[in-house]
Protein backbone atom coordinates (compact mmCIF):
# COMPACT_ATOMS: atom_id res chain seq x y z
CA UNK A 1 9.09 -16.22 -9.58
CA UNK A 2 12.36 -18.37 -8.18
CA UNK A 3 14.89 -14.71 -8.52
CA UNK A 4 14.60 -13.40 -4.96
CA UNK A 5 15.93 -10.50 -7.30
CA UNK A 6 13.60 -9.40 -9.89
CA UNK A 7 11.20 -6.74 -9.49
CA UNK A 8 7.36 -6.51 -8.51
CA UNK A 9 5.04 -5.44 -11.00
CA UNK A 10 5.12 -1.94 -10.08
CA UNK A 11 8.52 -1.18 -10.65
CA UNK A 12 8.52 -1.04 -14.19
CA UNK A 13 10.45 1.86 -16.67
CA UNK A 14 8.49 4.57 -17.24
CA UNK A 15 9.94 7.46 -19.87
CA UNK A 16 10.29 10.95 -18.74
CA UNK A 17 7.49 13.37 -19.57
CA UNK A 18 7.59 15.10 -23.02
CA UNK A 19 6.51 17.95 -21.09
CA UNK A 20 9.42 18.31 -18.92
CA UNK A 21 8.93 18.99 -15.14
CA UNK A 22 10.50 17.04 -12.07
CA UNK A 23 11.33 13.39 -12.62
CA UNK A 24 9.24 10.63 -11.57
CA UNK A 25 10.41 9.19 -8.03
CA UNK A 26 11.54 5.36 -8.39
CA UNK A 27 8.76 2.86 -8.14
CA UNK A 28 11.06 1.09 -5.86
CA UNK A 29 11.58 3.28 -3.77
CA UNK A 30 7.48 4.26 -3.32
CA UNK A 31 7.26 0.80 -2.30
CA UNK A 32 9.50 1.11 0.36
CA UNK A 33 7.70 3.87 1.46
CA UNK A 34 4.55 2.19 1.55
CA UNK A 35 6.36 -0.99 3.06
CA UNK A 36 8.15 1.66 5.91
CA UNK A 37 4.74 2.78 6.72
CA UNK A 38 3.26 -0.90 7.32
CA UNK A 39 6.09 -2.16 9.42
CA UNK A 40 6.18 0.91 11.76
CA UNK A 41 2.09 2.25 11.45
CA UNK A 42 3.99 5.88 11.22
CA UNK A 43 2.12 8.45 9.65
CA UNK A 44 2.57 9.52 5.97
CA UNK A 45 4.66 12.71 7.06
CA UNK A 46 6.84 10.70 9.19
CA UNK A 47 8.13 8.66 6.01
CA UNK A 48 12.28 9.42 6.25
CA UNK A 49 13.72 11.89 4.13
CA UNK A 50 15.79 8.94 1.87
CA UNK A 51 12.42 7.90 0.86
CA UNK A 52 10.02 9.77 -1.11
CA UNK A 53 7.49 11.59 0.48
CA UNK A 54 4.29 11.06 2.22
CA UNK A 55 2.17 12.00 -0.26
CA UNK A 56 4.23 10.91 -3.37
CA UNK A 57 3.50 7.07 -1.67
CA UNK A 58 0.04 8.02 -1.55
CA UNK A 59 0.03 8.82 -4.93
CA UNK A 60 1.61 5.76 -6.26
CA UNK A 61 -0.44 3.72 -3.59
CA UNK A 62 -3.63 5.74 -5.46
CA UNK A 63 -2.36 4.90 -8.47
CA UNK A 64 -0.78 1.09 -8.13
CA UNK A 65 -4.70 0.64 -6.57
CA UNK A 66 -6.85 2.21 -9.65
CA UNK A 67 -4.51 -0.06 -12.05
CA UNK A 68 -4.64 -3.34 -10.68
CA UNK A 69 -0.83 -3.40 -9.66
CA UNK A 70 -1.06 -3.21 -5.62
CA UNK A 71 -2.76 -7.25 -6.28
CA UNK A 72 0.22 -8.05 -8.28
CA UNK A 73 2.56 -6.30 -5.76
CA UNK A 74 1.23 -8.86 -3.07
CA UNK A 75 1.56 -11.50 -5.06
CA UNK A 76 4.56 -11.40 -5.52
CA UNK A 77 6.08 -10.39 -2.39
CA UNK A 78 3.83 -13.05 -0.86
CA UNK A 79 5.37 -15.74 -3.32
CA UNK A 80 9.12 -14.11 -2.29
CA UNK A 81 8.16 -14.44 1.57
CA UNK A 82 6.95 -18.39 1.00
CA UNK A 83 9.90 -19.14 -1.05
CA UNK A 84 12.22 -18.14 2.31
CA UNK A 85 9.87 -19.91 4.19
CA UNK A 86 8.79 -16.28 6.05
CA UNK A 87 5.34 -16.82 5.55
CA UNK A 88 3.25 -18.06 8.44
CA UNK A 89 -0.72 -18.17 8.06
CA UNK A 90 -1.25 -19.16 11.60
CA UNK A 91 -1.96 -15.88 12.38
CA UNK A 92 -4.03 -13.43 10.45
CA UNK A 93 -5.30 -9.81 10.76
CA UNK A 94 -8.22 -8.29 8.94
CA UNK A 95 -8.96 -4.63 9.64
CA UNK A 96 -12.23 -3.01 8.73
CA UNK A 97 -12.35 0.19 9.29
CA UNK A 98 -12.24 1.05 5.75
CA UNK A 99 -15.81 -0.83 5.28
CA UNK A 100 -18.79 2.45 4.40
CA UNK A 101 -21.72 2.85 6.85
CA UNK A 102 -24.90 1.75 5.16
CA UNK A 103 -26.72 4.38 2.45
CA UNK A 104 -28.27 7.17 4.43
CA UNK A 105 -26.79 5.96 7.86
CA UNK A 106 -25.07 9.72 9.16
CA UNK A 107 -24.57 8.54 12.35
CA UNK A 108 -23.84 5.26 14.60
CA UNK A 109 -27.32 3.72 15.73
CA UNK A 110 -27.46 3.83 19.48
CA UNK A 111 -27.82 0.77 21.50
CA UNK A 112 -31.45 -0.35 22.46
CA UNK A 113 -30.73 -0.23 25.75
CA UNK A 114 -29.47 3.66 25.29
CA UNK A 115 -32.11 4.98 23.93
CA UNK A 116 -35.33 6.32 26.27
């Protein structure tokens, strides 16, 4: 993708609902809100008001994640970020603190030592 311009995946038209009710906040601007909450490690209710809110992000973060989209998000941006040369992969991060606890592990194993 050479337009610095065009839009990620996710921001794509979506028609209002048939069934009326409050209009879908702009894909664009959920991203932003997820992007806000990256670059400062705020909390979701801390999101500003000119951005949707916390848990409309969520939502679409929920959402981008079940469909695939939040890999084609990264792509993207990733490709945008190389293309102005903002990419630098000298220094990586990889947080796992997401990762489960093995199956019927309910608490943190004490240390050898600890125990007795």
């Amino acid at each position: 993708m050479s337009n610095g311009n065009a839009s990620p995946p996710c921001c794509r038209s979506i028609p209002p609902s048939p069934k009326g009710g409050r209009p879908r906040a702009d894909d664009r601007e959920c991203l932003e809100g997820l992007l806000w909450l990256l670059r400062t490690g705020a909390r979701w209710q801390d999101i500003p008001p000119d951005l949707p809110s916390g848990s409309t992000c969520w939502r679409r973060l929920r959402e981008w994640a079940r469909e695939g989209i939040l890999e084609d998000i990264q792509a993207v941006l990733v490709e945008q970020l190389a293309e102005l040369g903002r990419v630098d992969l000298s220094e990586l991060f990889a947080d796992a603190t997401f990762i489960r606890a093995k199956k019927g592990a309910t608490t943190s194993v004490k240390p050898r030592l600890a125990k007795g």
